[in-house]
Protein backbone atom coordinates (compact mmCIF):
# COMPACT_ATOMS: atom_id res chain seq x y z
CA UNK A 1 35.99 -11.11 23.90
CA UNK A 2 34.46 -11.32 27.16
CA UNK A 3 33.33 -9.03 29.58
CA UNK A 4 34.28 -8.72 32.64
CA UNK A 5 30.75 -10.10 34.35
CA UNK A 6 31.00 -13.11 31.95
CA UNK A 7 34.70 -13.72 33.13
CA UNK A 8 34.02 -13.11 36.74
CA UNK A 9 31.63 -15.58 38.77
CA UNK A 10 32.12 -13.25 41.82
CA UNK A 11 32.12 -9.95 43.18
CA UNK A 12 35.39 -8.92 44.60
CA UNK A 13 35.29 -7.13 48.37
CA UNK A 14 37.74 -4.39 49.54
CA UNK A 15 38.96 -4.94 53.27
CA UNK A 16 40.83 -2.45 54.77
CA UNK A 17 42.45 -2.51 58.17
CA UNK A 18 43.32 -0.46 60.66
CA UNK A 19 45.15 0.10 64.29
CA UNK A 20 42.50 2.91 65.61
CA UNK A 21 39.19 3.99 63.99
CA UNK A 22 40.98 7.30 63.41
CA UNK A 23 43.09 5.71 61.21
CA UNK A 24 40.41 4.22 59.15
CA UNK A 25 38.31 7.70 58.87
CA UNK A 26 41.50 9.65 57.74
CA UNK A 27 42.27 7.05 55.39
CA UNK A 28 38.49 7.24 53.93
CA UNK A 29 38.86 11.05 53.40
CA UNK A 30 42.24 10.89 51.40
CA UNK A 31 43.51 7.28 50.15
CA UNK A 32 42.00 6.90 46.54
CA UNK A 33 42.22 3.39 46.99
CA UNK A 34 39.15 3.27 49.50
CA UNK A 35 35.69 3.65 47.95
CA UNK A 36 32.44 3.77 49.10
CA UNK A 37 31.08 0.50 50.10
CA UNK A 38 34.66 -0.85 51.41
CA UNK A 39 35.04 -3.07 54.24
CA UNK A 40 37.23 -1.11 57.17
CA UNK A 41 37.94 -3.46 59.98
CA UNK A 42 40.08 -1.94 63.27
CA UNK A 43 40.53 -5.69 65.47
CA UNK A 44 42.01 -3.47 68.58
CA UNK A 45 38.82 -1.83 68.95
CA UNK A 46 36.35 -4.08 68.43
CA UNK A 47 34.69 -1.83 64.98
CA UNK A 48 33.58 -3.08 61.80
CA UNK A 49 32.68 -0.29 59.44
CA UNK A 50 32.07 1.16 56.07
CA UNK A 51 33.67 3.23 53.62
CA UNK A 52 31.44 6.56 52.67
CA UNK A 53 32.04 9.73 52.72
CA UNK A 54 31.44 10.02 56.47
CA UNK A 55 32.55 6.61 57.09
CA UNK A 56 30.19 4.14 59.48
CA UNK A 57 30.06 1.66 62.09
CA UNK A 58 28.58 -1.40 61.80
CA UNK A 59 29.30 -2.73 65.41
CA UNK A 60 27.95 -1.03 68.67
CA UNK A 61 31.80 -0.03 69.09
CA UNK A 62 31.83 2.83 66.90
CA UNK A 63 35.16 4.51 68.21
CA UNK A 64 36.24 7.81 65.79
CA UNK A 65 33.44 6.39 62.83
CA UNK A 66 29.80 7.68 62.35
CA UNK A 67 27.29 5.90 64.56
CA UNK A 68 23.86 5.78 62.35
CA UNK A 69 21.03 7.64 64.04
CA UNK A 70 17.77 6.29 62.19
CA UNK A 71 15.79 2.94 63.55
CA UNK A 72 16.09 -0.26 62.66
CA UNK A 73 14.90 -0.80 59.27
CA UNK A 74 13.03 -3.94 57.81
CA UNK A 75 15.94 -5.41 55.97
CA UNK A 76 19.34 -4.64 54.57
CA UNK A 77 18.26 -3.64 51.46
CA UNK A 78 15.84 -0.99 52.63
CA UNK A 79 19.04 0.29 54.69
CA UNK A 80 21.31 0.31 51.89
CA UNK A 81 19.07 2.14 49.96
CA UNK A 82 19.26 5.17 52.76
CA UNK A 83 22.96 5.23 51.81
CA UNK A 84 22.90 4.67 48.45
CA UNK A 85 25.47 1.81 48.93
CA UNK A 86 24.99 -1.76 47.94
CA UNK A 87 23.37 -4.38 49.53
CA UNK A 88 26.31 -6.80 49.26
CA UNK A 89 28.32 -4.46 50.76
CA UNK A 90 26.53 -3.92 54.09
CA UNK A 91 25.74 -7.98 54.34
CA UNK A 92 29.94 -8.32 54.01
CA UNK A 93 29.94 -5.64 57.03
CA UNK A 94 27.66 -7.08 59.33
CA UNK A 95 28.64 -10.78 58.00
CA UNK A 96 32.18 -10.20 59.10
CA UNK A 97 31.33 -8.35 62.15
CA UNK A 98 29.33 -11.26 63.23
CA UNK A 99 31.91 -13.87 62.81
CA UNK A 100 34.06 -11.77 64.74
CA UNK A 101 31.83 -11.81 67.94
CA UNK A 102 31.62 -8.17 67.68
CA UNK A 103 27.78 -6.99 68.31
CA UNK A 104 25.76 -5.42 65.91
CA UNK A 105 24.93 -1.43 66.21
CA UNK A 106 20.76 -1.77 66.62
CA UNK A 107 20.42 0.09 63.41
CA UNK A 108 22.31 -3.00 61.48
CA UNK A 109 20.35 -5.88 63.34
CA UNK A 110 18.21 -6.33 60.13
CA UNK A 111 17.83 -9.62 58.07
CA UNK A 112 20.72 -10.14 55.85
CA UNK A 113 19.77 -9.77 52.53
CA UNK A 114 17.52 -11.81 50.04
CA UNK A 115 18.80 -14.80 49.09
């Protein structure tokens, strides 16, 4: 029988959107179906985020989500790491953010990661 990483060739993302970033936070702190590392996207305001327990911005538009107060770190990787998230996870975030036109929060303007 095969596993599921032998059946799989891919790593399935989450999206979740929203009308208002207050919205998206509510639904991080009660809908079962979100989980940490989730893609939230809210297209009237301009925010890409993440789903964690005090859900995040990606974009300079942060609206109702967390704004990250740290600097810049070297890459994606070391920035996952401060959030215990994965690194696929952020680079879907900031990926999709990016092909949006939406700008990056400073914090996010990293490398993508290792390829």
């Amino acid at each position: 029988m095969l596993t599921d990483s032998e059946r799989f060739a891919f790593v399935p993302r989450r999206l979740h959107g929203f009308k208002t970033t207050g919205n998206a936070y509510d639904a991080c702190q009660c809908d079962e179906t979100i989980t940490k590392g989730d893609t939230l996207i809210v297209l009237p305001e301009g925010v890409v985020g993440i789903a964690w327990t005090w859900p995040i911005a990606v974009t300079a538009a942060n609206g109702a989500l967390h704004r990250v107060k740290d600097e810049p770190k070297a890459s994606l990787t070391e920035l996952a790491a401060t959030f215990d998230m994965r690194v696929e996870d952020l680079a879907e975030a900031t990926g999709l953010a990016r092909a949006l036109g939406f700008a990056l929060d400073p914090v996010f303007e990293c490398p993508t990661a290792p390829g």
